[in-house]
Protein backbone atom coordinates (compact mmCIF):
# COMPACT_ATOMS: atom_id res chain seq x y z
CA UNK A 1 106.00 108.20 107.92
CA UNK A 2 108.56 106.10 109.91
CA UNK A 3 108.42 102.67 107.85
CA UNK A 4 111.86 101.48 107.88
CA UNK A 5 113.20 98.91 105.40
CA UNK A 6 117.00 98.40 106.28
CA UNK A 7 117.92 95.26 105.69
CA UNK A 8 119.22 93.46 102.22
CA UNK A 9 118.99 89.83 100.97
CA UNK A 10 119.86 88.68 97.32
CA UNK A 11 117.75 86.24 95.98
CA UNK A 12 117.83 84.10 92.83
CA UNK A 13 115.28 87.35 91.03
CA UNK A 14 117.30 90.30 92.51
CA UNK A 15 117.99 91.70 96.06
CA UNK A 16 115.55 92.34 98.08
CA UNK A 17 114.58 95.26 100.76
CA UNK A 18 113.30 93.98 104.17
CA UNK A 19 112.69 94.14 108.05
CA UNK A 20 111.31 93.09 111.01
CA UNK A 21 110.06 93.89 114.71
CA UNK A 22 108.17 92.97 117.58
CA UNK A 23 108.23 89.94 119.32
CA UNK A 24 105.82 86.68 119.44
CA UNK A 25 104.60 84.48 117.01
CA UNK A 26 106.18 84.67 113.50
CA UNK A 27 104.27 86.71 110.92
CA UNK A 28 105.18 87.63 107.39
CA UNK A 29 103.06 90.33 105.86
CA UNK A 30 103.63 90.31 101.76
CA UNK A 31 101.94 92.90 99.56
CA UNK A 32 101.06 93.53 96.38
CA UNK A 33 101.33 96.05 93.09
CA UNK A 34 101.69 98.05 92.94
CA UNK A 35 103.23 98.69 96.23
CA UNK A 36 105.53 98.33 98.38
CA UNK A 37 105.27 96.69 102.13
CA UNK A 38 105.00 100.82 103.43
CA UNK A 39 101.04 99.67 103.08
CA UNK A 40 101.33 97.60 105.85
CA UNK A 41 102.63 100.60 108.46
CA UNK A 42 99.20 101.09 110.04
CA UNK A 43 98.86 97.27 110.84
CA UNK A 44 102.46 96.79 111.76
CA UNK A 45 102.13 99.41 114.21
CA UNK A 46 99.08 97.88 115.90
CA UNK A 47 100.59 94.43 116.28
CA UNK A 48 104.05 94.23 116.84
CA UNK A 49 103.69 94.35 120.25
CA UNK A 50 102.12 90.50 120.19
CA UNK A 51 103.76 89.11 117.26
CA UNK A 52 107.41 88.98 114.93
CA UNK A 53 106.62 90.67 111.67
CA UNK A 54 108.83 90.46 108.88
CA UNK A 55 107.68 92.46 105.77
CA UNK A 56 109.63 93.18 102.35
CA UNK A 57 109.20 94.52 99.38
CA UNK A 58 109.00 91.70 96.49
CA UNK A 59 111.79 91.89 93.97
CA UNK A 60 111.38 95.14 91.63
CA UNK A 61 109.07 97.16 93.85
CA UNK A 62 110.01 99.49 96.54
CA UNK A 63 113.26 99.36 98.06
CA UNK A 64 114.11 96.27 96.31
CA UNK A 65 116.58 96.43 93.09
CA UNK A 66 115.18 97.08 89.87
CA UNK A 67 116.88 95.95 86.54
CA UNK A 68 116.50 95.49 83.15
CA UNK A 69 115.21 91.66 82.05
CA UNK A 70 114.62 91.72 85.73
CA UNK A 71 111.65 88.45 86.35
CA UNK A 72 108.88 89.66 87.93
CA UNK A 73 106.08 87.02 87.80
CA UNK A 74 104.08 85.67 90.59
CA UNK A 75 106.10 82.40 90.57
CA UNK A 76 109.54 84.72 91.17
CA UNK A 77 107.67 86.35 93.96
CA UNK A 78 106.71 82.92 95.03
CA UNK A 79 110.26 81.59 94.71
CA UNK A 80 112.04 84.65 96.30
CA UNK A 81 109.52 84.28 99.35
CA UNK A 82 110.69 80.86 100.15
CA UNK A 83 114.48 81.90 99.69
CA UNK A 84 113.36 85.00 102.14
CA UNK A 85 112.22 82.78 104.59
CA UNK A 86 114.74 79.86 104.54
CA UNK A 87 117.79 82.08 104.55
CA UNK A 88 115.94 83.94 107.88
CA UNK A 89 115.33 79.98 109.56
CA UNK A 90 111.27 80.82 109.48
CA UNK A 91 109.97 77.89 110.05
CA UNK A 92 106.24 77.67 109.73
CA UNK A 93 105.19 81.11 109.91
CA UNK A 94 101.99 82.76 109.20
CA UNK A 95 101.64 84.18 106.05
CA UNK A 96 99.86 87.14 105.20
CA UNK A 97 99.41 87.81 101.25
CA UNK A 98 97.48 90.80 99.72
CA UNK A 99 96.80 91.12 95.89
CA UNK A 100 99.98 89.75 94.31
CA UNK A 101 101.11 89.03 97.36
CA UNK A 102 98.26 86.37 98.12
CA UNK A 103 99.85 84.38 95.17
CA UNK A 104 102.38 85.04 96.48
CA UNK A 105 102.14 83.17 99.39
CA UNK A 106 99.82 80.64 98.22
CA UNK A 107 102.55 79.23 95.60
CA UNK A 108 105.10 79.58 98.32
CA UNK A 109 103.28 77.00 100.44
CA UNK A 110 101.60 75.23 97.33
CA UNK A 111 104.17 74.51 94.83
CA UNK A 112 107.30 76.09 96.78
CA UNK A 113 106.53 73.71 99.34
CA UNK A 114 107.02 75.55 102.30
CA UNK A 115 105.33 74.40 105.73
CA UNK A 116 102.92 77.09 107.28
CA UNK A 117 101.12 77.53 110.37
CA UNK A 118 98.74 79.67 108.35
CA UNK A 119 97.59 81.80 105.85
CA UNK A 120 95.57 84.85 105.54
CA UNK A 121 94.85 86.54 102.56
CA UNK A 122 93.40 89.81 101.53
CA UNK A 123 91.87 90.84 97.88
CA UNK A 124 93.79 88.25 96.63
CA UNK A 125 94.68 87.77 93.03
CA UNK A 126 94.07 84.25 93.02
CA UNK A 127 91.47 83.07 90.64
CA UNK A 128 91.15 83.72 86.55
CA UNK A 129 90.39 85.71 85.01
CA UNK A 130 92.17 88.87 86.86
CA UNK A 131 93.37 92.12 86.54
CA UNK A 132 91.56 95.78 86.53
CA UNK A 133 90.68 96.83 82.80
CA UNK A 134 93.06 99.83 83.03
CA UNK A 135 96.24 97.25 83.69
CA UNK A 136 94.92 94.65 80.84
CA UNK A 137 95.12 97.52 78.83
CA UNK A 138 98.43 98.54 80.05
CA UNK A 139 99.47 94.95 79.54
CA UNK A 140 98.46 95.16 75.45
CA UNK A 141 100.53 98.44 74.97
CA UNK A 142 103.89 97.82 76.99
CA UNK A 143 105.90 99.95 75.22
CA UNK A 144 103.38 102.28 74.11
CA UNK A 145 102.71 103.23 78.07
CA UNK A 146 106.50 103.48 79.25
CA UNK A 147 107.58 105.81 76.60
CA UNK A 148 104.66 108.23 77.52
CA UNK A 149 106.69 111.56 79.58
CA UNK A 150 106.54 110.91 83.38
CA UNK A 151 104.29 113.69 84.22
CA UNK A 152 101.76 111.64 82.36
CA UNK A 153 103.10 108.49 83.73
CA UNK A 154 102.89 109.82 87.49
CA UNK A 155 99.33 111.30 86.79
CA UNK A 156 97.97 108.03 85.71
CA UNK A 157 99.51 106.04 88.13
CA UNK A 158 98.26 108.21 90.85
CA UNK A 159 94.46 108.01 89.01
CA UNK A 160 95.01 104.41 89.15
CA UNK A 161 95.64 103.88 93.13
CA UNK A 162 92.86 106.15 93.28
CA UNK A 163 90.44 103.45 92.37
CA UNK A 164 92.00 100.80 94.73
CA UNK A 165 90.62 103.23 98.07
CA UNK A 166 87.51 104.38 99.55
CA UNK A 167 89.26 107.14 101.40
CA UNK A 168 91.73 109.41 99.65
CA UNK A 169 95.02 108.72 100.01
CA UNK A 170 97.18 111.07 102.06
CA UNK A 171 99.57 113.06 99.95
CA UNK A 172 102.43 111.97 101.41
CA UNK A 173 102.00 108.48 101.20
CA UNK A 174 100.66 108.86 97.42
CA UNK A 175 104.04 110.19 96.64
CA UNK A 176 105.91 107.29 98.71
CA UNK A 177 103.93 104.64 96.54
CA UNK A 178 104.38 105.94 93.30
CA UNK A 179 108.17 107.47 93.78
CA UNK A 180 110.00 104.07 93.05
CA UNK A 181 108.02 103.57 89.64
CA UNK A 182 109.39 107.34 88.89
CA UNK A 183 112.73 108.10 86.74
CA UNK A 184 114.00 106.02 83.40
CA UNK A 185 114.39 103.09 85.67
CA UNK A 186 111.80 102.94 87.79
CA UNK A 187 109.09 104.09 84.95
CA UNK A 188 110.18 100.67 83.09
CA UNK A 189 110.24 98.84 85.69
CA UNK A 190 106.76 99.49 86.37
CA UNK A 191 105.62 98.56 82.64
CA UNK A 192 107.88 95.54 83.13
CA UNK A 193 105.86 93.71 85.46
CA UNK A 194 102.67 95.05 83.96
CA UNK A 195 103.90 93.20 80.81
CA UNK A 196 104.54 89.63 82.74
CA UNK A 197 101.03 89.19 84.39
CA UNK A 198 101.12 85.69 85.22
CA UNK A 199 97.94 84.17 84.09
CA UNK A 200 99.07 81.04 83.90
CA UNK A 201 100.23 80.93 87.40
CA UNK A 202 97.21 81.63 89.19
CA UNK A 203 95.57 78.64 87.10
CA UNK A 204 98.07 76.31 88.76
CA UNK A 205 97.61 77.16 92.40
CA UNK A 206 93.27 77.08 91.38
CA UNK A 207 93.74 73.56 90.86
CA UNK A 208 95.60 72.93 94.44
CA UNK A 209 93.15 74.78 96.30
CA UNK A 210 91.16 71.85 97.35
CA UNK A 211 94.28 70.31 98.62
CA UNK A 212 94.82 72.98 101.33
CA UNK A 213 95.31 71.79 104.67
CA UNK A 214 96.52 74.25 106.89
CA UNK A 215 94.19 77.13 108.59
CA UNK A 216 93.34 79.70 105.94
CA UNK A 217 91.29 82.95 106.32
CA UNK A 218 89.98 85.30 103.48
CA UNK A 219 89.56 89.11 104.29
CA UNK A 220 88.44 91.53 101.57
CA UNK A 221 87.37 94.98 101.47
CA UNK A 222 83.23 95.26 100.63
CA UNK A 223 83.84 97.86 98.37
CA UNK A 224 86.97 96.37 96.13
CA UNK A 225 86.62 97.67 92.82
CA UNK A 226 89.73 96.21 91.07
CA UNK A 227 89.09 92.17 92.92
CA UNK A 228 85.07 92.48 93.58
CA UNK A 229 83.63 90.43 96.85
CA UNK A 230 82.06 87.82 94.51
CA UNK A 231 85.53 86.54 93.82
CA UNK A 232 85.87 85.62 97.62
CA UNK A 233 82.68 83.99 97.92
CA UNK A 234 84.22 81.90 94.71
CA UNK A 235 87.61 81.54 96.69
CA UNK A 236 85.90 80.59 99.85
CA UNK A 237 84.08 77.63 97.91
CA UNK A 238 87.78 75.85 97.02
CA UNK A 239 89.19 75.79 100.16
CA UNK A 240 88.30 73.62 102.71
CA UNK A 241 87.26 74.93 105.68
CA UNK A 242 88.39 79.01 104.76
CA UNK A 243 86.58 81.60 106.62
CA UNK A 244 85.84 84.83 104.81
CA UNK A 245 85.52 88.11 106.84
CA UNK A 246 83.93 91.18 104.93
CA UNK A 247 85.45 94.71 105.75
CA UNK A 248 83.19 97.80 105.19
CA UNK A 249 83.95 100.70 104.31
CA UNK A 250 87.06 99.46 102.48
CA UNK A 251 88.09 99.15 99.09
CA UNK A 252 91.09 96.95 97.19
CA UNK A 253 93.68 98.31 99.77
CA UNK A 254 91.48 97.61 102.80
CA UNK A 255 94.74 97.82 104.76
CA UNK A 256 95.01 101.53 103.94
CA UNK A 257 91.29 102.28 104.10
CA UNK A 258 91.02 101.17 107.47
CA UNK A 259 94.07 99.61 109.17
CA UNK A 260 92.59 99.48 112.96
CA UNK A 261 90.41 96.93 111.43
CA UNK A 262 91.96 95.23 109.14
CA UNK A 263 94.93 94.70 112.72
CA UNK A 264 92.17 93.66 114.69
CA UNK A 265 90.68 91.35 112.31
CA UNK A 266 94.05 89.86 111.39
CA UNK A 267 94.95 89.63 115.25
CA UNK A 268 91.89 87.54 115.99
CA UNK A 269 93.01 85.19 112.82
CA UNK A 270 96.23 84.82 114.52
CA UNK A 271 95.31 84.06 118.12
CA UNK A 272 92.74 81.87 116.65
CA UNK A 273 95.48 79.65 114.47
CA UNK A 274 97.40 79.63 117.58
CA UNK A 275 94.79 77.86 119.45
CA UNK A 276 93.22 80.84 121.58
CA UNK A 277 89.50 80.91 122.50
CA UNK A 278 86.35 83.23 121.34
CA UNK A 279 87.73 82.98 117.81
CA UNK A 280 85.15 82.74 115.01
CA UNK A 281 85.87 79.64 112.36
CA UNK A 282 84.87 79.05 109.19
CA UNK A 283 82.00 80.61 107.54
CA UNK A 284 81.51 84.53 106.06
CA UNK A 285 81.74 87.32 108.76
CA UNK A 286 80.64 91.09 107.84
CA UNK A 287 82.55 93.16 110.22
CA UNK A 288 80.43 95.70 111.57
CA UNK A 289 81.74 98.77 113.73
């Protein structure tokens, strides 16, 4: 794998790992957990040719620093994002959220008040209730889980990206997605943002859904088993004017299950939002290959 995260920016929840390349349009690609922006190679790849993408990995996953009392709610993520992108002189980018991530960028433009030229998200968390039954769980027994011994720990965490695909997951980049919740630190840092789910959060940014003004697009894997389809119908309905594209053949991490796609989906999102022609608007598209 040649995903390269280089560069370094502190922000008011840690430092964060991030980079960029291409040229064109401005695109941010966030992800979600629990990941790291590596799930986003296969699309990067496929685009940067057309467009600028920045990616990084939100404070406490990935590359970024992990600490002890370290924040690492969806409002952080949401605040760090809009420090990312004013101290890199973004202005109105497209942002592209998946699972935390969507939150992610929805509170950054929402209640972090940033200006946008668009937003895209995939199997978003974004509506309560949320979370798999496995994490709730996780969530109840904090401590319980990160004292377990980290063969366990790896096991289970590997069993529980498992469920997120359709395909299975190459070896090496199973390995690259669990290694920085491995070791004392990065074990608790994993049970640390397990244990501050932000509920609440994702309550706030329901109620400014209607409010949305700028272009927004919904993608989600057909076969999601941790955010189910349903819950983009539902998301579709708050929005004004959201289109919703359906991916086959892809689960939670339709990004990984079929990133030629999910690129050439996203790319006709883009060069719709920046005013090219033969672009489908709102409504629900199945993709069909």
């Amino acid at each position: 794998m040649n995903h390269q995260v280089t560069r370094r920016q502190q922000t008011s929840v840690g430092e964060i790992a991030w980079d960029a390349v291409g040229s064109g349009p401005d695109v941010v690609l966030v992800h979600g957990t629990p990941t790291r922006s590596l799930v986003w190679q296969g699309v990067i790849e496929r685009l940067r040719e057309h467009y600028r993408i920045h990616y990084l990995d939100l404070p406490g996953y990935g590359e970024s620093q992990q600490f002890e009392g370290q924040e690492v709610r969806l409002r952080s993520f949401a605040r760090a994002l809009r420090e990312f992108l004013g101290e890199r002189g973004l202005e109105r980018p497209h942002l592209v959220g998946h699972d935390f991530g969507a939150a992610a960028v929805m509170g950054a433009h929402l209640i972090e008040a940033v200006p946008v030229a668009s937003i895209t998200v995939a199997d978003g968390v974004l509506l309560s209730p949320w979370g798999t039954p496995f994490s709730r769980h996780v969530r109840e027994h904090e401590s319980v889980f990160a004292a377990v011994p980290g063969y366990i720990h790896r096991a289970t965490l590997a069993a529980h990206l498992a469920t997120g695909v359709v395909r299975p997951l190459p070896a090496d980049l199973e390995r690259a997605l669990i290694e920085p919740w491995t070791g004392p630190e990065g074990q608790a840092a994993y049970y640390r943002q397990v244990g501050q789910y932000d509920y609440e959060y994702t309550e706030w940014l329901e109620a400014r859904y209607p409010s949305l003004e700028v272009p927004v697009t919904i993608l989600w894997g057909e076969q999601d088993g941790w955010v189910p389809p349903s819950e983009a119908y539902r998301l579709q309905a708050m929005i004004p004017g959201a289109g919703l594209r359906l991916l086959p053949d892809a689960g939670h991490f339709s990004m990984l299950d079929c990133p030629g796609l999910f690129a050439r989906e996203l790319d006709q999102v883009l060069r719709g939002n920046l005013g090219e022609s033969g672009i489908q608007g709102a409504g629900v598209h199945t993709v069909r290959v």
